[in-house]
C-alpha atoms as a PDB file:
ATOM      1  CA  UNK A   1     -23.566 -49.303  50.638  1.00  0.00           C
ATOM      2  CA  UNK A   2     -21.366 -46.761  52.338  1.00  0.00           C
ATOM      3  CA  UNK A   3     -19.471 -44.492  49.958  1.00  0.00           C
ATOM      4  CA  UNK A   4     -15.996 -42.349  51.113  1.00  0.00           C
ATOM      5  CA  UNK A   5     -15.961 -38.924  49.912  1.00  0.00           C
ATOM      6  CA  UNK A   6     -12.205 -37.087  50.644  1.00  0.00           C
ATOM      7  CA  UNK A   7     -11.097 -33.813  50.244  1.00  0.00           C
ATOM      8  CA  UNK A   8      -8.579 -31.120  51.184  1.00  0.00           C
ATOM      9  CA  UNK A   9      -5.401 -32.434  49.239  1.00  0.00           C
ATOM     10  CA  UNK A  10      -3.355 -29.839  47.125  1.00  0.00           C
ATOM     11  CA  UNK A  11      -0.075 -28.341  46.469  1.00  0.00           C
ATOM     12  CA  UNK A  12       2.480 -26.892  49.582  1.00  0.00           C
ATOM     13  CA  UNK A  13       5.907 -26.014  50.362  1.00  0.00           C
ATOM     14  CA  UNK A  14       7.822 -28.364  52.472  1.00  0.00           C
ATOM     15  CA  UNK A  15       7.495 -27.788  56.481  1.00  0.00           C
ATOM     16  CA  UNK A  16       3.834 -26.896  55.386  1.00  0.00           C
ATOM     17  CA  UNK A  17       0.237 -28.240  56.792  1.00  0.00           C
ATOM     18  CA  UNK A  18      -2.501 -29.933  55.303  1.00  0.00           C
ATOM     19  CA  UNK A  19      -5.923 -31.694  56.322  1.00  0.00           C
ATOM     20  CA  UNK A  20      -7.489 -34.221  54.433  1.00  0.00           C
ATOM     21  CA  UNK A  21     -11.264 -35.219  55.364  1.00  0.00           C
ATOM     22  CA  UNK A  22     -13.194 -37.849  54.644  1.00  0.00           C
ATOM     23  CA  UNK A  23     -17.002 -38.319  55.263  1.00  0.00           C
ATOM     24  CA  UNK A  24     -18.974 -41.921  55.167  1.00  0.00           C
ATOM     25  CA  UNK A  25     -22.149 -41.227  53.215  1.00  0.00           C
ATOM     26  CA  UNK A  26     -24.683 -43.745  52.506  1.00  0.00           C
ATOM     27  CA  UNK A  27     -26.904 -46.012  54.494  1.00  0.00           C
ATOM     28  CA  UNK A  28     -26.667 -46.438  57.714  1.00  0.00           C
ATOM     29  CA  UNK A  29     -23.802 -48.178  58.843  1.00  0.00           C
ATOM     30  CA  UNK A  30     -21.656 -49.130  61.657  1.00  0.00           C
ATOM     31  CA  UNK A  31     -18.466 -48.124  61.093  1.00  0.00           C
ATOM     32  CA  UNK A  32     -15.475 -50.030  63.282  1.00  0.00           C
ATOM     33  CA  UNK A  33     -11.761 -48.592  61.761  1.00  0.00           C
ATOM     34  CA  UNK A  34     -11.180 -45.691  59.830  1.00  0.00           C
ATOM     35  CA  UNK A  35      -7.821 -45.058  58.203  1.00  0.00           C
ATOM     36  CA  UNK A  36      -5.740 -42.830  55.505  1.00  0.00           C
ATOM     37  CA  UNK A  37      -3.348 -45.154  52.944  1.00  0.00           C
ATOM     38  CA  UNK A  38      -1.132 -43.478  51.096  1.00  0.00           C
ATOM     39  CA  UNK A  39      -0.019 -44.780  47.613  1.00  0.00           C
ATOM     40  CA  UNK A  40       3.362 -43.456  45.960  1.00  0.00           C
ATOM     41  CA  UNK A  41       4.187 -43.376  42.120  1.00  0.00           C
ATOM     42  CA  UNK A  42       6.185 -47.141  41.245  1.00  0.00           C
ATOM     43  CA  UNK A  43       5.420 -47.763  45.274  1.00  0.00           C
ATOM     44  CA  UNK A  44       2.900 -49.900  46.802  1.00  0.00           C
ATOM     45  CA  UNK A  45       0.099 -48.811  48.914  1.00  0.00           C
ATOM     46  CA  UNK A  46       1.056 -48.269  52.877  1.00  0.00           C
ATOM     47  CA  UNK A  47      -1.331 -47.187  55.287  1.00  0.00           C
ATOM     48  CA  UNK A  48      -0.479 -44.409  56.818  1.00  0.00           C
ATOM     49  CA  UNK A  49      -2.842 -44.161  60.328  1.00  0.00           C
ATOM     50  CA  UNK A  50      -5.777 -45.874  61.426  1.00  0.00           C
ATOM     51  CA  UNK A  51      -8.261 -44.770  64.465  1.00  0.00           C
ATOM     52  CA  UNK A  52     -11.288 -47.255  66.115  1.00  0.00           C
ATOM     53  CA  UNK A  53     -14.087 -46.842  66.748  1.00  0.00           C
ATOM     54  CA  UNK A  54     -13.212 -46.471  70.874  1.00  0.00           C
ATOM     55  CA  UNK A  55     -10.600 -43.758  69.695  1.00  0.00           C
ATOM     56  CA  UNK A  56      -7.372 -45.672  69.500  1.00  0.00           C
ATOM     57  CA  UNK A  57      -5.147 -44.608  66.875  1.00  0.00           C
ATOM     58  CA  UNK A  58      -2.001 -46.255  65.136  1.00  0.00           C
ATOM     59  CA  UNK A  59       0.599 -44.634  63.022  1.00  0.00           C
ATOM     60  CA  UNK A  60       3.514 -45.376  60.289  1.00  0.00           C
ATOM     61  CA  UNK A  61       6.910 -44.746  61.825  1.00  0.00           C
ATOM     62  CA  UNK A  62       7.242 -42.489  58.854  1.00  0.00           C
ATOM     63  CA  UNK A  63       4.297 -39.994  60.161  1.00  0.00           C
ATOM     64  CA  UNK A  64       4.608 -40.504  63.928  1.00  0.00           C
ATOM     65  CA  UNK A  65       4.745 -37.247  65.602  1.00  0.00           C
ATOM     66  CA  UNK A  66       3.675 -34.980  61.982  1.00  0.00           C
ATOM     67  CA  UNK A  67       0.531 -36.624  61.305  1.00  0.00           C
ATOM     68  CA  UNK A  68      -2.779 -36.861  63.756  1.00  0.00           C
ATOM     69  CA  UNK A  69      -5.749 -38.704  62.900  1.00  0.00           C
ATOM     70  CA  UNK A  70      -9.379 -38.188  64.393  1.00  0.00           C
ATOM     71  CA  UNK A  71     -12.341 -39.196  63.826  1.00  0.00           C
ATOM     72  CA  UNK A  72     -15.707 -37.716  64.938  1.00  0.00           C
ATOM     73  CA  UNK A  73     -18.331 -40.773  64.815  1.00  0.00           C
ATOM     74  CA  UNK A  74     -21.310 -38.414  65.137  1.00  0.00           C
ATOM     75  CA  UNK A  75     -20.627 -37.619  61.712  1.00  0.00           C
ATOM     76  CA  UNK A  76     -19.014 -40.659  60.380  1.00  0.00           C
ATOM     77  CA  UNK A  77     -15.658 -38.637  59.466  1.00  0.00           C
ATOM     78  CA  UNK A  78     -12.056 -39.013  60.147  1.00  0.00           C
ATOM     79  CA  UNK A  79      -9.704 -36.486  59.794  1.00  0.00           C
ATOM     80  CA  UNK A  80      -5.968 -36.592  59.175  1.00  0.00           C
ATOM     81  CA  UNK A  81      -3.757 -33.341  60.190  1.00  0.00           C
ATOM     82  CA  UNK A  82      -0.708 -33.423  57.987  1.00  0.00           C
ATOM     83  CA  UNK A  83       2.252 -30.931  59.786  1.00  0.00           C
ATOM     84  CA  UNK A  84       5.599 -30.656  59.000  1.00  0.00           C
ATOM     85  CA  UNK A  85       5.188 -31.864  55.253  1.00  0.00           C
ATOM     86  CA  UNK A  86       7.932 -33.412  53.405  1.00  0.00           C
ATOM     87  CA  UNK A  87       8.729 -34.384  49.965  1.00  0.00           C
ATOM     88  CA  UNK A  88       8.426 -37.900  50.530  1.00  0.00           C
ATOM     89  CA  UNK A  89       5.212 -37.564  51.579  1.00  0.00           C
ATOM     90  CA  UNK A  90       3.930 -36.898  48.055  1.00  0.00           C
ATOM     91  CA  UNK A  91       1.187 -39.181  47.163  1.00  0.00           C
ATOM     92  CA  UNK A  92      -2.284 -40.112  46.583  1.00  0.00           C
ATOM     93  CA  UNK A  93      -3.822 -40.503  49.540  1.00  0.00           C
ATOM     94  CA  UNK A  94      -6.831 -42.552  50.270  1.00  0.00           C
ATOM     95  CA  UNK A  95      -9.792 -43.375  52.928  1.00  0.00           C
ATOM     96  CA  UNK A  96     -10.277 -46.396  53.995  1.00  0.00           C
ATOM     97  CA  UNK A  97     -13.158 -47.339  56.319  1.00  0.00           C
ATOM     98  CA  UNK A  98     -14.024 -50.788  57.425  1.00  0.00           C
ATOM     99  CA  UNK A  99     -17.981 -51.029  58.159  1.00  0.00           C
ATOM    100  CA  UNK A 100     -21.323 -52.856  58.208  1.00  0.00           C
ATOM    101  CA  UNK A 101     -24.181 -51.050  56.200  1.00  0.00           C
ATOM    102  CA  UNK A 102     -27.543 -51.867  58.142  1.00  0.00           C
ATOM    103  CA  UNK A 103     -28.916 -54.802  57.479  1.00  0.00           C
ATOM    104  CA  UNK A 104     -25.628 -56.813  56.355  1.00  0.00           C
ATOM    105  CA  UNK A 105     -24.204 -59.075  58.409  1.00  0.00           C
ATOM    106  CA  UNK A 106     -20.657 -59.116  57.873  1.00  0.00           C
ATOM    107  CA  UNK A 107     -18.183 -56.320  57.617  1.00  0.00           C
ATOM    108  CA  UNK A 108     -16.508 -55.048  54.000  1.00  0.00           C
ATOM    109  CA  UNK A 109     -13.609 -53.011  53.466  1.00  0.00           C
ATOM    110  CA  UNK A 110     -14.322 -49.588  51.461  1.00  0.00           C
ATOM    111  CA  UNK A 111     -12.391 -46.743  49.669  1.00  0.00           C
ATOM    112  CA  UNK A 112     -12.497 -43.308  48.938  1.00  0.00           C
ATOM    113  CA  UNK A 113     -11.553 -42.221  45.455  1.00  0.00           C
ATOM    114  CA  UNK A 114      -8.146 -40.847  46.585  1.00  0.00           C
ATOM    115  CA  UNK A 115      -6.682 -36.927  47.121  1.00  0.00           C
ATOM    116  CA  UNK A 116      -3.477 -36.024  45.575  1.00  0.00           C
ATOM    117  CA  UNK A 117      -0.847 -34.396  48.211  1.00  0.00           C
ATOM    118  CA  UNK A 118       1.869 -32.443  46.676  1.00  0.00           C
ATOM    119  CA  UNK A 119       4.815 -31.625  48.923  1.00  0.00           C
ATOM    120  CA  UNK A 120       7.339 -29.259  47.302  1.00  0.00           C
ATOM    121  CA  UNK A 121      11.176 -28.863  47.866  1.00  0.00           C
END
């Protein structure tokens, strides 16, 4: 099994900076997309950016240009650099990894347990 563990979520001031991390612990695994979702209260859940494996990343038009994701695949662990912070970008925010524990055959979807992110007026 491959279990998500986040962290660095909290409470800042709009224009402020945060970086969330999450780490794949667990068996060995092979690991193809990592990516941070984002769930509002009374809205659904939108991802939010999304790296591969070779390094390619994607982004919500919403975070383009504030937000960079990375990912270091030496240590299973993707990053995402929150600048610029908003209001609107209050939410829980989750990890989302898409990988093959060794010895299964096919790939599953898994989720961290989700980070609360606080952006103040």
């Amino acid at each position: 099994q491959v279990q998500l563990v986040e962290s660095g979520g909290g409470l800042v001031q709009a224009g402020e900076s945060l970086r969330l991390s999450c780490a794949a612990t667990g068996s060995a695994s092979t690991i193809n997309i990592m990516a941070w979702y984002r769930q509002a209260p009374g809205k659904q859940r939108e991802r939010v950016a999304a790296v591969i494996s070779g390094g390619i990343t994607n982004y919500a038009d919403s975070v383009r240009g504030r937000f960079t994701i990375s990912r270091d695949n030496a240590k299973n662990t993707v990053y995402l650099q929150m600048n610029r912070l908003k209001p609107e970008d209050t939410a829980v925010y989750y990890c989302n990894a898409n990988a093959k524990p060794l010895g299964a055959v096919y790939y599953n979807t898994y989720w961290g347990q989700g980070t609360q992110v606080t952006v103040s007026s």
